[in-house]
PDB file of N, CA and C in Angstrom:
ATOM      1  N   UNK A   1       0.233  15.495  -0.103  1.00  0.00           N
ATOM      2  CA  UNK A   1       1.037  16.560   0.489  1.00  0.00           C
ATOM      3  C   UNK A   1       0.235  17.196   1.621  1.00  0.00           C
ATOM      4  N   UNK A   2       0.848  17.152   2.633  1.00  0.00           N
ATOM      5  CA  UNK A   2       0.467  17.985   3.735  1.00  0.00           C
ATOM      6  C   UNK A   2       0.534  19.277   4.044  1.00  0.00           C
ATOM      7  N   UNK A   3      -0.170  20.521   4.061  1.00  0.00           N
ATOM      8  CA  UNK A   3       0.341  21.301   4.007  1.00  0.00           C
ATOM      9  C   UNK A   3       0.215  21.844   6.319  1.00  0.00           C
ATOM     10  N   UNK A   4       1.140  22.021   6.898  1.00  0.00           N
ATOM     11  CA  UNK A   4       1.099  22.233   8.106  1.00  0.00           C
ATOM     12  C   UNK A   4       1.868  23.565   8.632  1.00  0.00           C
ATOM     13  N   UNK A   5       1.586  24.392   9.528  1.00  0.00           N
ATOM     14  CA  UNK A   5       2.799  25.220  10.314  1.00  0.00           C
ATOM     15  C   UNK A   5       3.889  24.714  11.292  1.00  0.00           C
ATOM     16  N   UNK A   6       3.813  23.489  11.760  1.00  0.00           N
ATOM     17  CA  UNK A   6       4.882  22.905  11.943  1.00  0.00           C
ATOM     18  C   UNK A   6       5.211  21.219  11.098  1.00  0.00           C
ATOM     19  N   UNK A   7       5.888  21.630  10.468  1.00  0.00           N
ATOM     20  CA  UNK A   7       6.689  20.237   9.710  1.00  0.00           C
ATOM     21  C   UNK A   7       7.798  19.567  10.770  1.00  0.00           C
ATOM     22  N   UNK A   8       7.361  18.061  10.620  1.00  0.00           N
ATOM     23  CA  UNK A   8       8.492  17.288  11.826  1.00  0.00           C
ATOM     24  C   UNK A   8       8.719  16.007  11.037  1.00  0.00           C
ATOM     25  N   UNK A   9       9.780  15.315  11.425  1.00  0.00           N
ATOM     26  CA  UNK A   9      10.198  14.085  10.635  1.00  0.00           C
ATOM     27  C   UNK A   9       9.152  12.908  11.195  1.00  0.00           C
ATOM     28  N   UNK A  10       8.338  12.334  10.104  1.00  0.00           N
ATOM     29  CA  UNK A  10       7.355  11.217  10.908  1.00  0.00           C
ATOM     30  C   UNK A  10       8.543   9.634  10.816  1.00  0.00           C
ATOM     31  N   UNK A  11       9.069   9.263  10.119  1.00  0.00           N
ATOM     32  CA  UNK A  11       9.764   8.108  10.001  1.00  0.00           C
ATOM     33  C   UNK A  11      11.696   8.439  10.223  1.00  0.00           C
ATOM     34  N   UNK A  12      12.255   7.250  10.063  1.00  0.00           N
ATOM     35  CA  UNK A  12      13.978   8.004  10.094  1.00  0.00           C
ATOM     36  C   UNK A  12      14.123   8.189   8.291  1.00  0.00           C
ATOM     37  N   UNK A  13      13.434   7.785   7.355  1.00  0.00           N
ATOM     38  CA  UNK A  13      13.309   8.166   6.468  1.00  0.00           C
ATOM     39  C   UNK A  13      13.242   9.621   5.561  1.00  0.00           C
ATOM     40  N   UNK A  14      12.751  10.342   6.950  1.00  0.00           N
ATOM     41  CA  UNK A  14      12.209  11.535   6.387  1.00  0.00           C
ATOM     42  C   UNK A  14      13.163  12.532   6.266  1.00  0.00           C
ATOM     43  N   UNK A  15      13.459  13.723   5.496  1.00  0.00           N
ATOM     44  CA  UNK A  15      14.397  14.513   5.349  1.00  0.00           C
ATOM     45  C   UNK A  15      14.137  16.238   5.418  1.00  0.00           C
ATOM     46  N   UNK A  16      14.021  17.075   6.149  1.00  0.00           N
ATOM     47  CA  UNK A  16      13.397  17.963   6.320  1.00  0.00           C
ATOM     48  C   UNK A  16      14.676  19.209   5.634  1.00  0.00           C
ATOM     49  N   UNK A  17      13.502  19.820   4.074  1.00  0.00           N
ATOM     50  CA  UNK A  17      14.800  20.500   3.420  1.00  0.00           C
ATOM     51  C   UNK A  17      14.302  21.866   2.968  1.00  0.00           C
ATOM     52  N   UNK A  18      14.677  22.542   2.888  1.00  0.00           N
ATOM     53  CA  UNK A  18      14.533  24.064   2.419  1.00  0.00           C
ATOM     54  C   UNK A  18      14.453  24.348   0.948  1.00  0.00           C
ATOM     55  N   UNK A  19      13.744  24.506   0.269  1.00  0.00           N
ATOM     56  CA  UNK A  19      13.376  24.720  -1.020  1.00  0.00           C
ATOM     57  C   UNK A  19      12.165  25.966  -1.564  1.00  0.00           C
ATOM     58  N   UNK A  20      13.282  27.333  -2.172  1.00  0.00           N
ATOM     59  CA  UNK A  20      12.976  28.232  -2.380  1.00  0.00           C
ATOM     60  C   UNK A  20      12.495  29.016  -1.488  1.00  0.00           C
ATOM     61  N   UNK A  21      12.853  29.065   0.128  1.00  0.00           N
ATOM     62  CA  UNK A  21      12.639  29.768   1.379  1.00  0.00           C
ATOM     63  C   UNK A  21      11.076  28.597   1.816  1.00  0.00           C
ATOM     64  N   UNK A  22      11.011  27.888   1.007  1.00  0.00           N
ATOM     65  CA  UNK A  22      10.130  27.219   1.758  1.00  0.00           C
ATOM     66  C   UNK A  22      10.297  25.713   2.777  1.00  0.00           C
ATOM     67  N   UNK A  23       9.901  25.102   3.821  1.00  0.00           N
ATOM     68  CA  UNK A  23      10.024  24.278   4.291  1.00  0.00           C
ATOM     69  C   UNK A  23       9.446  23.020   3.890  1.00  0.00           C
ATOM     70  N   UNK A  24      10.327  22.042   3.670  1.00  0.00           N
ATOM     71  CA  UNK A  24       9.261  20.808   3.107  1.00  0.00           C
ATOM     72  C   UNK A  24      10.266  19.293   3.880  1.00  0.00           C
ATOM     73  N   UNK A  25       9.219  18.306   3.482  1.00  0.00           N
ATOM     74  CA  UNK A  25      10.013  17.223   4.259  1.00  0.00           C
ATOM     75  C   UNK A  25       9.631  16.184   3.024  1.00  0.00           C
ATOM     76  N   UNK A  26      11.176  15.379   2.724  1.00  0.00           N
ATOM     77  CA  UNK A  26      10.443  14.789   1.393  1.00  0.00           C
ATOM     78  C   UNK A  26      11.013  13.348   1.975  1.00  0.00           C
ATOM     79  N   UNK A  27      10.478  12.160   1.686  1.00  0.00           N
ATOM     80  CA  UNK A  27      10.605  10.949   2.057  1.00  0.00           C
ATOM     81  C   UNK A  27      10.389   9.660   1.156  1.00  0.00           C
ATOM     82  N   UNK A  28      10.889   8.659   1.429  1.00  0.00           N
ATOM     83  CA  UNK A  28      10.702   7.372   0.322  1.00  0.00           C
ATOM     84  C   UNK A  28       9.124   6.730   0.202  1.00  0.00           C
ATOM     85  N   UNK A  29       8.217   7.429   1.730  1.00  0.00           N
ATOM     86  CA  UNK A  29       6.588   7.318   1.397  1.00  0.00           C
ATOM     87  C   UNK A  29       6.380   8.529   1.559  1.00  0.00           C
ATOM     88  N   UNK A  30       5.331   8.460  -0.036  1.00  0.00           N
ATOM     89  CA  UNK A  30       4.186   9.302  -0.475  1.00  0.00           C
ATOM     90  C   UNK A  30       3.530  10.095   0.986  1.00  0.00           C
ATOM     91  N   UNK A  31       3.256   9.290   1.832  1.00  0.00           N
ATOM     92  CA  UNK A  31       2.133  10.458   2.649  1.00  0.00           C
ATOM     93  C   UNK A  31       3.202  11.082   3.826  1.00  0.00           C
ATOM     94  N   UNK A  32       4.317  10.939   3.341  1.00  0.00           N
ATOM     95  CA  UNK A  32       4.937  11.624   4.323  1.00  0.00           C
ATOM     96  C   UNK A  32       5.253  12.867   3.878  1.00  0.00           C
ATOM     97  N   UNK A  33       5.113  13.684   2.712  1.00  0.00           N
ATOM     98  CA  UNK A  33       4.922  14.760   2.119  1.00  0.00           C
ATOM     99  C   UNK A  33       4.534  15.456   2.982  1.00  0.00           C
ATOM    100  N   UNK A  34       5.344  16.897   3.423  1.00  0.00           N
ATOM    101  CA  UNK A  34       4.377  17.909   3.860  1.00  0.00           C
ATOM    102  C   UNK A  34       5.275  18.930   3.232  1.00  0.00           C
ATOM    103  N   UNK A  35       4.320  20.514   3.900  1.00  0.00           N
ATOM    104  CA  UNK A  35       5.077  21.303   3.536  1.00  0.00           C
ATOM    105  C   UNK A  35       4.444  22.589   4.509  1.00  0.00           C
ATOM    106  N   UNK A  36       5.689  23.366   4.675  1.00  0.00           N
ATOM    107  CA  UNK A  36       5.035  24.457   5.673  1.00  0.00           C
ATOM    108  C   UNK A  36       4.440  25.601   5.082  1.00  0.00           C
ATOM    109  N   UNK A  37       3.396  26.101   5.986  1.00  0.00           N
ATOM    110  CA  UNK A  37       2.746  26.868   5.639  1.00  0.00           C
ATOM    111  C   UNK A  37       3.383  28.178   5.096  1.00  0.00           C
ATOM    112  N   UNK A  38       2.925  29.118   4.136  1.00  0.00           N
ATOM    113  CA  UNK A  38       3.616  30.387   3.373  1.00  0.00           C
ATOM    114  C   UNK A  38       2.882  31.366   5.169  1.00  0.00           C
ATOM    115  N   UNK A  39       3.814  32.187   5.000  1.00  0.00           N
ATOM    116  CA  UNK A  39       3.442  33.486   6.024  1.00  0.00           C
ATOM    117  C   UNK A  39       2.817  34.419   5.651  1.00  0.00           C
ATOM    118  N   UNK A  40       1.759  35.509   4.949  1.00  0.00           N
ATOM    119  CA  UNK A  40       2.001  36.182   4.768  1.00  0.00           C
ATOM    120  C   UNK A  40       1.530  37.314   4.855  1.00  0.00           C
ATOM    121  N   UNK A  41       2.204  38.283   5.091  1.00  0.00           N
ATOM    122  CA  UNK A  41       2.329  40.195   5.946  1.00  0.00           C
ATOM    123  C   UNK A  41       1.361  40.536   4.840  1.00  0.00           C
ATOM    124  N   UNK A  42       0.621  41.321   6.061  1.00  0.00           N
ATOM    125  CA  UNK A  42      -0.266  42.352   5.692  1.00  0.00           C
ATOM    126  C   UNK A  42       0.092  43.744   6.280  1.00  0.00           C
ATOM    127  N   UNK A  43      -0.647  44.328   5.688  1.00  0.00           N
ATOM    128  CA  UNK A  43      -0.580  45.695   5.992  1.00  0.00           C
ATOM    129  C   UNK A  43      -1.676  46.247   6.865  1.00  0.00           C
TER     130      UNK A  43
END
């Protein structure tokens, strides 16, 4: 799993989907796993 701030489709395989406000891209190969980075606010 990749974790990146920008997630992009590497193959036509790849499927870029929203899961629990988070960004992820899930695909039929393993290293095409990523997932976007959490944001998070400070004070």
């Amino acid at each position: 799993m990749k974790v990146r701030t920008s997630v992009k489709r590497i193959c036509e395989n790849c499927k870029v989907v929203r899961r629990a406000g988070v960004v992820r891209v899930i695909c039929s190969n393993p290293r095409h796993k990523q997932r976007q980075k959490m944001r998070v606010k400070r004070n």
